[in-house]
PDB file of N, CA and C in Angstrom:
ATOM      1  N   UNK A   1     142.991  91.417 -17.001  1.00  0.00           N
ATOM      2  CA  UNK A   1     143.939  92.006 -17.904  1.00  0.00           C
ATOM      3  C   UNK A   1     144.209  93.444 -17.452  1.00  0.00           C
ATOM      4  N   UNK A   2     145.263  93.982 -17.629  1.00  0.00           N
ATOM      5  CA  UNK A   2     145.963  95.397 -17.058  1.00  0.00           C
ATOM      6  C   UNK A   2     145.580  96.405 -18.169  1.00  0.00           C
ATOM      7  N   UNK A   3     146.204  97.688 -17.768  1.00  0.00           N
ATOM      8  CA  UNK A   3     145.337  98.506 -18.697  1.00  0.00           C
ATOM      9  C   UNK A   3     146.346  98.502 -19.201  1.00  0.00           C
ATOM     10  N   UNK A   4     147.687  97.991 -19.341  1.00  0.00           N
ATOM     11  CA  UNK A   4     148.843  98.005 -20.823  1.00  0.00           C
ATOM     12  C   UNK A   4     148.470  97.152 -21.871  1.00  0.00           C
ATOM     13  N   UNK A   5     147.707  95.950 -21.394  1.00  0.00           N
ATOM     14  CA  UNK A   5     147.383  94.794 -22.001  1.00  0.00           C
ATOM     15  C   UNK A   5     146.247  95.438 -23.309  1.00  0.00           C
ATOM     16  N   UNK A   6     145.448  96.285 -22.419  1.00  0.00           N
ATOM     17  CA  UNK A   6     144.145  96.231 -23.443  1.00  0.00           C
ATOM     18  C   UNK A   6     144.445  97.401 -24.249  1.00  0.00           C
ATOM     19  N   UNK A   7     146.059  98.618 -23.700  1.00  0.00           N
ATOM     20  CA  UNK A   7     146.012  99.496 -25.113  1.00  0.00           C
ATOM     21  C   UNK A   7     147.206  98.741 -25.869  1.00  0.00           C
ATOM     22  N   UNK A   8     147.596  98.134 -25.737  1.00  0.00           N
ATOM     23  CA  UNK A   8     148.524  97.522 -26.681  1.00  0.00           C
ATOM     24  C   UNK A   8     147.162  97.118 -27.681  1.00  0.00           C
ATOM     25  N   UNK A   9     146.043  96.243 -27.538  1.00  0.00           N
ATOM     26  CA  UNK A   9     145.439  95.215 -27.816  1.00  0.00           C
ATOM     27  C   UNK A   9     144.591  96.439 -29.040  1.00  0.00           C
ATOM     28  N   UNK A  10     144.252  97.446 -28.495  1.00  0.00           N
ATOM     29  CA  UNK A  10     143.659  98.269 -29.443  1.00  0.00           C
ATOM     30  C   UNK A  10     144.530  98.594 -30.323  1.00  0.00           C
ATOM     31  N   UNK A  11     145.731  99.612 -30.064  1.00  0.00           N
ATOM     32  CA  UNK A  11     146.476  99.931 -31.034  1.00  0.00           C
ATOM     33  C   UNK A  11     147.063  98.677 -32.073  1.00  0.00           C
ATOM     34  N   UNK A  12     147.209  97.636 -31.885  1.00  0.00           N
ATOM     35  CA  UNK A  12     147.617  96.570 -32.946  1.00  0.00           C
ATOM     36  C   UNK A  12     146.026  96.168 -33.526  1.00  0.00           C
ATOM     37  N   UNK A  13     144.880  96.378 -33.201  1.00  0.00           N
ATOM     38  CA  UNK A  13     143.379  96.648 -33.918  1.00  0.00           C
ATOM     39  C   UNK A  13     143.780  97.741 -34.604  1.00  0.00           C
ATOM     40  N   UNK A  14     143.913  98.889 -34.117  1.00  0.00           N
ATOM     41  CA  UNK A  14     143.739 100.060 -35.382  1.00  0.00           C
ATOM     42  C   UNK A  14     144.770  99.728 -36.250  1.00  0.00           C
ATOM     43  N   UNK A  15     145.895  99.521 -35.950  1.00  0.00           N
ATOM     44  CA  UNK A  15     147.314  99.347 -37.375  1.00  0.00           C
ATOM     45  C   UNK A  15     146.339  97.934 -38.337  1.00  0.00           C
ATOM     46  N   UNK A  16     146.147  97.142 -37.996  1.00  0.00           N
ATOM     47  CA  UNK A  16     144.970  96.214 -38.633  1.00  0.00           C
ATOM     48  C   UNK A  16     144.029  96.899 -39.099  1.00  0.00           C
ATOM     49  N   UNK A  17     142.976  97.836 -38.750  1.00  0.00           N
ATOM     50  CA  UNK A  17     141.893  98.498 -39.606  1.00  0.00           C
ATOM     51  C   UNK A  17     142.747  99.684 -40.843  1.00  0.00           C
ATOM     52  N   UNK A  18     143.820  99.954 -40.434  1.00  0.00           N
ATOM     53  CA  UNK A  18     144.574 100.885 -41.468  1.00  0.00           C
ATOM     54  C   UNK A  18     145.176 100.293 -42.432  1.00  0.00           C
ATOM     55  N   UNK A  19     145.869  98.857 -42.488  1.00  0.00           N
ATOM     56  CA  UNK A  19     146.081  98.360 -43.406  1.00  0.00           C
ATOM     57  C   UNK A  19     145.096  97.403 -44.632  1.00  0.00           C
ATOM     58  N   UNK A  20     143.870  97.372 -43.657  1.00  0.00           N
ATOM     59  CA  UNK A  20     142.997  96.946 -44.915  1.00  0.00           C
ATOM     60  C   UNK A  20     142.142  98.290 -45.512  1.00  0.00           C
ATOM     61  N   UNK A  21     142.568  99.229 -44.660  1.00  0.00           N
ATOM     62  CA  UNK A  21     141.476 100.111 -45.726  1.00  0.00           C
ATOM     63  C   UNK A  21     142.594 101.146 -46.381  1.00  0.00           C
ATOM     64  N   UNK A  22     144.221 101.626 -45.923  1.00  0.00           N
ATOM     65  CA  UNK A  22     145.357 102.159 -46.750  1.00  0.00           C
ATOM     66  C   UNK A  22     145.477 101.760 -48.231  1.00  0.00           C
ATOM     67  N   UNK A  23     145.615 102.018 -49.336  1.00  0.00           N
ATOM     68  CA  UNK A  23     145.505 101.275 -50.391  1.00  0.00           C
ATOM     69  C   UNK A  23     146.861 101.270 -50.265  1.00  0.00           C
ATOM     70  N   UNK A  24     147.093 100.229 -50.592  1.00  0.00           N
ATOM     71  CA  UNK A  24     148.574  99.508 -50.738  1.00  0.00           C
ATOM     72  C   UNK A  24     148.710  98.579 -51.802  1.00  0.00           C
ATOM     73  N   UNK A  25     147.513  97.921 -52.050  1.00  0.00           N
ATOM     74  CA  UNK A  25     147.578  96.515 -52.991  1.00  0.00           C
ATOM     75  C   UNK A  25     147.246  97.269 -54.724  1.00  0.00           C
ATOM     76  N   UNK A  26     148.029  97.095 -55.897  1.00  0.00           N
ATOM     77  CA  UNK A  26     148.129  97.494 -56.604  1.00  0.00           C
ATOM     78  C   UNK A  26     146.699  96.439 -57.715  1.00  0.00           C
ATOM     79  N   UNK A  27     145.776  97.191 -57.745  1.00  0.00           N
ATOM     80  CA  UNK A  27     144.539  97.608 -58.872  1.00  0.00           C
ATOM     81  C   UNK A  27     144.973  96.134 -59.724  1.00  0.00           C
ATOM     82  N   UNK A  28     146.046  96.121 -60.776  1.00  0.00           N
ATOM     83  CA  UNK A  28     146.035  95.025 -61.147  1.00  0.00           C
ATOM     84  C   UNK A  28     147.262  93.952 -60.681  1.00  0.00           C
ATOM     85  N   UNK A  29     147.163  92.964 -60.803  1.00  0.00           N
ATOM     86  CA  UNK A  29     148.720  91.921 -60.146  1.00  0.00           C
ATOM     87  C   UNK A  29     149.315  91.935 -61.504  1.00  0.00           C
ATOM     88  N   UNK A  30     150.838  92.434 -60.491  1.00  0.00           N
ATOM     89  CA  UNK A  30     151.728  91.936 -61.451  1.00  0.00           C
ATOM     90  C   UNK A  30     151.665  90.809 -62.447  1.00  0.00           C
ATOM     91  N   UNK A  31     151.283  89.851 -61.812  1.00  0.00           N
ATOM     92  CA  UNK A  31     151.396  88.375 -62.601  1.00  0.00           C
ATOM     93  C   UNK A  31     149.954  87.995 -63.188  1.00  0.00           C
ATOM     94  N   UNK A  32     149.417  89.352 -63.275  1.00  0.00           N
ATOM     95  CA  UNK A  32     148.306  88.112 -64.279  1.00  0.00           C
ATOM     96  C   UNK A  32     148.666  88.489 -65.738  1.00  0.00           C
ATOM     97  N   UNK A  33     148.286  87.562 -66.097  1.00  0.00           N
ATOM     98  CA  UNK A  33     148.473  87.055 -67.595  1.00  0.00           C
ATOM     99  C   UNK A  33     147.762  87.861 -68.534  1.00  0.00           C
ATOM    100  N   UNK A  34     147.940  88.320 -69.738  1.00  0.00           N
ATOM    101  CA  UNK A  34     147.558  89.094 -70.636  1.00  0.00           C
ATOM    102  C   UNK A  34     148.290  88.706 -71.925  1.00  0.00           C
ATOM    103  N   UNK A  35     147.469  90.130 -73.350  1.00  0.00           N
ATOM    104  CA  UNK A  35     148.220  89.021 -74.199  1.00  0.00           C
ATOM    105  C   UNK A  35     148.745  90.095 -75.272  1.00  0.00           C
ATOM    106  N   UNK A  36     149.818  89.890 -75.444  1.00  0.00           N
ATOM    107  CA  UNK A  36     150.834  91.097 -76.227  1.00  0.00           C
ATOM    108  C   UNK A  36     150.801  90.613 -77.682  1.00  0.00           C
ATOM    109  N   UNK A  37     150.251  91.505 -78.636  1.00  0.00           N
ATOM    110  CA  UNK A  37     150.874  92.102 -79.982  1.00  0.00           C
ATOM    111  C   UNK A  37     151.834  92.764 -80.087  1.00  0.00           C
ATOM    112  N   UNK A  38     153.389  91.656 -80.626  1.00  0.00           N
ATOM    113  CA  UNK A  38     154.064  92.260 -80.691  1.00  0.00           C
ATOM    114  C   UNK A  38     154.593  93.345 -82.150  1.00  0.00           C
ATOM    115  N   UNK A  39     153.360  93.016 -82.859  1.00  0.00           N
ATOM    116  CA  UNK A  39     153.915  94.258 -84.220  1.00  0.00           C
ATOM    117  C   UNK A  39     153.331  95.433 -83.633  1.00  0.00           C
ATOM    118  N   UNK A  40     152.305  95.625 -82.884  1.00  0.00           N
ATOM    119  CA  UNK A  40     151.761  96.864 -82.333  1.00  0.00           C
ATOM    120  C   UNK A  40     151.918  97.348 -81.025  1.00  0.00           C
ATOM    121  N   UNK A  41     152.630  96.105 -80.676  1.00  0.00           N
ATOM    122  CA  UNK A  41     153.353  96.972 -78.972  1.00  0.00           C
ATOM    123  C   UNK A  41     151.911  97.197 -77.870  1.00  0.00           C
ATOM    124  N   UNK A  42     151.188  96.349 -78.382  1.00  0.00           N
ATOM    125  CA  UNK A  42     149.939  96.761 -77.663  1.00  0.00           C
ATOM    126  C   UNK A  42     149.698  95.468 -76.258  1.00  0.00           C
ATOM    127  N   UNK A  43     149.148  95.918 -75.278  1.00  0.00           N
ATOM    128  CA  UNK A  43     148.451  94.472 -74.858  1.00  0.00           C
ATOM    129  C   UNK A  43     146.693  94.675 -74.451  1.00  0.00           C
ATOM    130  N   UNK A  44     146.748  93.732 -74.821  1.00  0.00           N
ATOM    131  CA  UNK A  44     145.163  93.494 -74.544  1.00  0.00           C
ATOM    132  C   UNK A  44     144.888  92.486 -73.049  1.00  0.00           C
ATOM    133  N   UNK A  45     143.407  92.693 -72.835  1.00  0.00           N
ATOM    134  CA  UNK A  45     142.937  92.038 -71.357  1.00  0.00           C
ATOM    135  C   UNK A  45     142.638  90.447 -72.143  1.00  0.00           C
ATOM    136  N   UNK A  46     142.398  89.478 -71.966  1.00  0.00           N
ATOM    137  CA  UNK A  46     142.235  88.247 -72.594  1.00  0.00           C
ATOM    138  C   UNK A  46     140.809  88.259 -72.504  1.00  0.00           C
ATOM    139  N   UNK A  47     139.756  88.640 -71.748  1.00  0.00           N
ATOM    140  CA  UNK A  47     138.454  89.463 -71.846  1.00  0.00           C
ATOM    141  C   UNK A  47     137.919  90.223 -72.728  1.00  0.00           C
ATOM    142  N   UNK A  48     139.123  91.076 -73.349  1.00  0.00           N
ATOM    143  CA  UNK A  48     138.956  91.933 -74.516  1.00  0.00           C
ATOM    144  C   UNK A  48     139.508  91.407 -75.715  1.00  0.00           C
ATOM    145  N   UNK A  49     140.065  90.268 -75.920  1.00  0.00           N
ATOM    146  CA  UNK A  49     140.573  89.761 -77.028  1.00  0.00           C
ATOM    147  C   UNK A  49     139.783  89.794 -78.426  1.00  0.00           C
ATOM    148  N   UNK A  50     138.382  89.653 -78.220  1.00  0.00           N
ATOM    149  CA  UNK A  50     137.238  89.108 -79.429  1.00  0.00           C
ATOM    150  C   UNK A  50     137.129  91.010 -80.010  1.00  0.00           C
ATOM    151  N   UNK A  51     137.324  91.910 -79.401  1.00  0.00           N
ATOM    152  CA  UNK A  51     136.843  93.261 -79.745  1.00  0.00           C
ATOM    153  C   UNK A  51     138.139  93.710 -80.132  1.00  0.00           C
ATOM    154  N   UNK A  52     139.035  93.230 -79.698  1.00  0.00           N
ATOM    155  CA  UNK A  52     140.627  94.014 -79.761  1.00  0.00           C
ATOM    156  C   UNK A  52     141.175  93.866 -81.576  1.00  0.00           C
ATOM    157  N   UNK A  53     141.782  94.747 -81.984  1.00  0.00           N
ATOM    158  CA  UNK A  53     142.340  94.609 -83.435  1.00  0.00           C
ATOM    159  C   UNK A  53     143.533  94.001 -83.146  1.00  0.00           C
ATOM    160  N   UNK A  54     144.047  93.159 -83.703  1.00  0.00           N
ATOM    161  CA  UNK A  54     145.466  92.743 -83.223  1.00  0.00           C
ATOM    162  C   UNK A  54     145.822  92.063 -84.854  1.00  0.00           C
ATOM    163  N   UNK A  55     147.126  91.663 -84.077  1.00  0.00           N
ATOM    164  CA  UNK A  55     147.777  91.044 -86.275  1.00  0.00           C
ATOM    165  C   UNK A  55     148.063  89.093 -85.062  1.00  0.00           C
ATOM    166  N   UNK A  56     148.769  88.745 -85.972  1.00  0.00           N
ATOM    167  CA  UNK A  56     148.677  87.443 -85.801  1.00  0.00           C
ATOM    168  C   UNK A  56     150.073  86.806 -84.841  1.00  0.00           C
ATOM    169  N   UNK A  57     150.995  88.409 -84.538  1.00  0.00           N
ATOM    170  CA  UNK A  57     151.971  88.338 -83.726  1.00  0.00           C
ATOM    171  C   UNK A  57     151.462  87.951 -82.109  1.00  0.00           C
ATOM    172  N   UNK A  58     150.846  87.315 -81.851  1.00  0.00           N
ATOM    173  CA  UNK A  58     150.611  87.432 -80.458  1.00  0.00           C
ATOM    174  C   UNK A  58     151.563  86.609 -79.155  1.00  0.00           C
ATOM    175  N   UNK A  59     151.629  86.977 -78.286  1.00  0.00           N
ATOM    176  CA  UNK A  59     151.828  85.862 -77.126  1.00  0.00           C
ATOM    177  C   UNK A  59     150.706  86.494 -75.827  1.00  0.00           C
ATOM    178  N   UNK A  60     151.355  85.494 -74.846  1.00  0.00           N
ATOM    179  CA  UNK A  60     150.643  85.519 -73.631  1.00  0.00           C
ATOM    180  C   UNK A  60     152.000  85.673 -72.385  1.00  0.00           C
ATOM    181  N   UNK A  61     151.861  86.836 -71.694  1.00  0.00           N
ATOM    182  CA  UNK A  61     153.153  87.149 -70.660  1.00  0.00           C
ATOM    183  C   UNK A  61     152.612  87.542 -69.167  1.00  0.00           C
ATOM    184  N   UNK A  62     152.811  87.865 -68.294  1.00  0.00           N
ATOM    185  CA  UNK A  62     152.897  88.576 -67.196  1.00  0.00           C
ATOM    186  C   UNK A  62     152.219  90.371 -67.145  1.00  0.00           C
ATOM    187  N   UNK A  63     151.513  90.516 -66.537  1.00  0.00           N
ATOM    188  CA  UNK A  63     151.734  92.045 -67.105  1.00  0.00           C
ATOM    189  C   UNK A  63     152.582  92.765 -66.821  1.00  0.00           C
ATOM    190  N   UNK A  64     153.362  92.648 -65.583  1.00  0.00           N
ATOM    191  CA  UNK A  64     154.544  93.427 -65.206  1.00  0.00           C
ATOM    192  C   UNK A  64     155.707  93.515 -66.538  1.00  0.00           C
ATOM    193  N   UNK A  65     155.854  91.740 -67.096  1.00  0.00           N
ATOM    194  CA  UNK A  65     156.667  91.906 -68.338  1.00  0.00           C
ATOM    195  C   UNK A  65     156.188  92.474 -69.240  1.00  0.00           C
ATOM    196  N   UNK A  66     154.801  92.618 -69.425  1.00  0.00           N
ATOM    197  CA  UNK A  66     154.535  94.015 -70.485  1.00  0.00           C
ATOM    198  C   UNK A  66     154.758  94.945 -70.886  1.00  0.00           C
ATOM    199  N   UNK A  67     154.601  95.366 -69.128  1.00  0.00           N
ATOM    200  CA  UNK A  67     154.640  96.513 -69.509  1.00  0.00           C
ATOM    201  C   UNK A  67     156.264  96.992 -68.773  1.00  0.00           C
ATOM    202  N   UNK A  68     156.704  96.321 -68.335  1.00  0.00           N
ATOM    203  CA  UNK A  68     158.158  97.015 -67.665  1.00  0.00           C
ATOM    204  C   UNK A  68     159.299  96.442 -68.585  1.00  0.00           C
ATOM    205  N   UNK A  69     159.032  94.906 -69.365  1.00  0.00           N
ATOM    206  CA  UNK A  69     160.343  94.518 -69.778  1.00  0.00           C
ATOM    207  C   UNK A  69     159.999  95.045 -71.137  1.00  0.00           C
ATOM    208  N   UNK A  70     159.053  94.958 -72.154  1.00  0.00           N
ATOM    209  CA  UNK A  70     158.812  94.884 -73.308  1.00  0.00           C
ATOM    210  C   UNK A  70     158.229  96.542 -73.428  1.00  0.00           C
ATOM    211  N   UNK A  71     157.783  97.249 -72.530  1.00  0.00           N
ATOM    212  CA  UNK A  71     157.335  98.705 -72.530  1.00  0.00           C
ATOM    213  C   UNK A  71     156.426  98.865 -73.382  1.00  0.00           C
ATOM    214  N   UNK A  72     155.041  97.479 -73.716  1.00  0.00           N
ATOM    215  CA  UNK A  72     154.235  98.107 -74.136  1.00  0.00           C
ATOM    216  C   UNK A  72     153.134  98.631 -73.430  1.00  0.00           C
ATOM    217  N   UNK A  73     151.960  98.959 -74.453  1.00  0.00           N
ATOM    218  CA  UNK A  73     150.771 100.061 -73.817  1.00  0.00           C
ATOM    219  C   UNK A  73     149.582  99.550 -73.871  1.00  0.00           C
ATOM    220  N   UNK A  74     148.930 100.182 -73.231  1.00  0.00           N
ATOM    221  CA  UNK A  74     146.871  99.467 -73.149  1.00  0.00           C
ATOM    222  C   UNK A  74     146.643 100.623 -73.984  1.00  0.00           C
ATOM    223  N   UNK A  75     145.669  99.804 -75.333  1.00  0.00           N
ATOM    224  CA  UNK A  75     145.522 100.951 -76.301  1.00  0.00           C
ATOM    225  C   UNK A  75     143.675 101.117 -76.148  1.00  0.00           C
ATOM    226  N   UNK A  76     143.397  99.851 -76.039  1.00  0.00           N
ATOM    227  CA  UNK A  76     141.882  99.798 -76.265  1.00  0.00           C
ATOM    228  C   UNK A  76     140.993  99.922 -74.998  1.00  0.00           C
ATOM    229  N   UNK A  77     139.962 100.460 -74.539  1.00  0.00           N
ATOM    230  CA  UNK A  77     139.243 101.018 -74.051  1.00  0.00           C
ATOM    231  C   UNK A  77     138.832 100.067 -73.092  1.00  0.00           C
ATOM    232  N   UNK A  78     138.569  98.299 -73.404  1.00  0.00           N
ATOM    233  CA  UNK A  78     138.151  97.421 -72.799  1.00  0.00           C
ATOM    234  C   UNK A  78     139.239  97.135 -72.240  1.00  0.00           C
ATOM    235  N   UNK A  79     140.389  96.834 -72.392  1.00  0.00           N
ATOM    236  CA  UNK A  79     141.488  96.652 -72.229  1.00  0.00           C
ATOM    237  C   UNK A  79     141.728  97.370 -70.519  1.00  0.00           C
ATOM    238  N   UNK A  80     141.769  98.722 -70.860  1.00  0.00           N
ATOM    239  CA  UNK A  80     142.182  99.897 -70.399  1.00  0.00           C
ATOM    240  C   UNK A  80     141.206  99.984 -69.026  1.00  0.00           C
ATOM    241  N   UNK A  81     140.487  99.403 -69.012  1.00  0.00           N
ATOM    242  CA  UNK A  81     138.970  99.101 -67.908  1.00  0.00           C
ATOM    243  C   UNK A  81     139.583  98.342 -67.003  1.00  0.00           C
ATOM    244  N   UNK A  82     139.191  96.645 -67.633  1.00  0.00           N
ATOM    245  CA  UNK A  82     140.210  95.718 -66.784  1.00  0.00           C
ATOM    246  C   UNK A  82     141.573  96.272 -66.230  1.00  0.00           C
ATOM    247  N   UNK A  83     142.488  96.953 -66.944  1.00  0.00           N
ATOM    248  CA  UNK A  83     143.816  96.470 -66.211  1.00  0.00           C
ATOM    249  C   UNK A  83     144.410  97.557 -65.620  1.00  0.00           C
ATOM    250  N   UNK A  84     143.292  98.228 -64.893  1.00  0.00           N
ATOM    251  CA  UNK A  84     144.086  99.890 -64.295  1.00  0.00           C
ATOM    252  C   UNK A  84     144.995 100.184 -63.562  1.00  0.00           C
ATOM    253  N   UNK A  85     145.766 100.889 -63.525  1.00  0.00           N
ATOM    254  CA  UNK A  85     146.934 101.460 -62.796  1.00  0.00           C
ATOM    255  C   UNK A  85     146.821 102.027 -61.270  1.00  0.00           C
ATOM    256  N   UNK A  86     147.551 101.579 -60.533  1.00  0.00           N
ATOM    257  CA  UNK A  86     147.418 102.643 -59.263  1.00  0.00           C
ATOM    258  C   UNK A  86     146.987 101.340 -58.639  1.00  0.00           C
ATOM    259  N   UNK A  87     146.836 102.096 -56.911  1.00  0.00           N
ATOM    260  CA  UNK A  87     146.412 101.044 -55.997  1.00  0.00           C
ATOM    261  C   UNK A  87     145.509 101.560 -55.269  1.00  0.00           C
ATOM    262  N   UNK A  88     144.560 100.332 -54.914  1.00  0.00           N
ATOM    263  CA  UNK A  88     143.622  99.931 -53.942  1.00  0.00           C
ATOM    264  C   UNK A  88     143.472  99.920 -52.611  1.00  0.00           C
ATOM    265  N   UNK A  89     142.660  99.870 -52.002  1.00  0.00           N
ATOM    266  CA  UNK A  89     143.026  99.023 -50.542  1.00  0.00           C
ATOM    267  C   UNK A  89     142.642  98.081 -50.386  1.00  0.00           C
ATOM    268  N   UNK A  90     143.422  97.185 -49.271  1.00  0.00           N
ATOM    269  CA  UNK A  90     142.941  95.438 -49.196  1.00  0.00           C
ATOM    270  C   UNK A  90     141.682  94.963 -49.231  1.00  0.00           C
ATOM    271  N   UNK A  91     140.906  95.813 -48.767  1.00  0.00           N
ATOM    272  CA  UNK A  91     139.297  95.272 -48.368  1.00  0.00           C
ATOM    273  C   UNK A  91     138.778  95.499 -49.447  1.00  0.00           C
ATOM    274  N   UNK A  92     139.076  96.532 -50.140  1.00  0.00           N
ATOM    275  CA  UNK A  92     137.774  96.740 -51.992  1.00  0.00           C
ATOM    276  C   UNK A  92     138.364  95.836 -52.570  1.00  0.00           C
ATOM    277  N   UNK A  93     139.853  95.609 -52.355  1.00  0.00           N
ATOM    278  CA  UNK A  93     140.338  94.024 -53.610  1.00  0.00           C
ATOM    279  C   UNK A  93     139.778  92.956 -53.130  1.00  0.00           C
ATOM    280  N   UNK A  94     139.677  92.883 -51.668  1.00  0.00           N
ATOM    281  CA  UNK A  94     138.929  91.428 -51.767  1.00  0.00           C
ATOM    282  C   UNK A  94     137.581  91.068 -51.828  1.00  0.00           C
ATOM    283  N   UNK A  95     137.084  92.093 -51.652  1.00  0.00           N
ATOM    284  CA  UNK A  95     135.670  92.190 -52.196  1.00  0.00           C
ATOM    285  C   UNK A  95     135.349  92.476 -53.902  1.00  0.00           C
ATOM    286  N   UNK A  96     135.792  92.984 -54.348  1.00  0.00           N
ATOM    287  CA  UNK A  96     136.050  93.140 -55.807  1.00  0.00           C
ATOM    288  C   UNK A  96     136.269  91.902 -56.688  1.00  0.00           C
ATOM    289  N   UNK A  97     137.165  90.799 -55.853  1.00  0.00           N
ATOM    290  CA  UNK A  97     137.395  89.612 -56.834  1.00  0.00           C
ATOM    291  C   UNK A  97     136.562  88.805 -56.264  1.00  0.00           C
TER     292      UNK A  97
END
């Protein structure tokens, strides 16, 4: 192999070690499921459901539709644990789940 061969071969290794450790992947997925009170505009983690105060308005949505179509908020503490904001990098998420 030539010596173009083997720095190509590194530099597409390092862009690979930068994208699993760059945080890019967002803390919680859009699409997991959670569960909205809609008289209190609240959502809860489905983990936190048994501790959470809620009224009898409930459903079950997306969290992105939570919180982007319907604009509600994480009020409760357990809640607020599970479903944090901001992003990660690839390697702590996949070790994490």
């Amino acid at each position: 192999m030539n010596r173009k061969g083997i720095w190509i071969i590194l530099i597409l290794g390092l862009i690979a070690l930068l994208l699993l450790f760059l945080p890019l992947a967002d803390r919680t997925s859009r699409s997991e499921r959670v569960i909205v009170d809609h008289t209190l505009h609240e959502i809860v983690h489905p983990g936190c459901f048994d501790q959470a105060e809620t009224t009898n308005y409930l459903d079950e949505v997306s969290f992105s539709r939570a919180t982007e179509e319907l604009g509600y908020r994480i009020e409760d503490a357990c809640s607020k644990e599970r479903l944090e904001a901001g992003k990660e990098s690839v390697i702590s998420k996949i070790f994490n789940e």
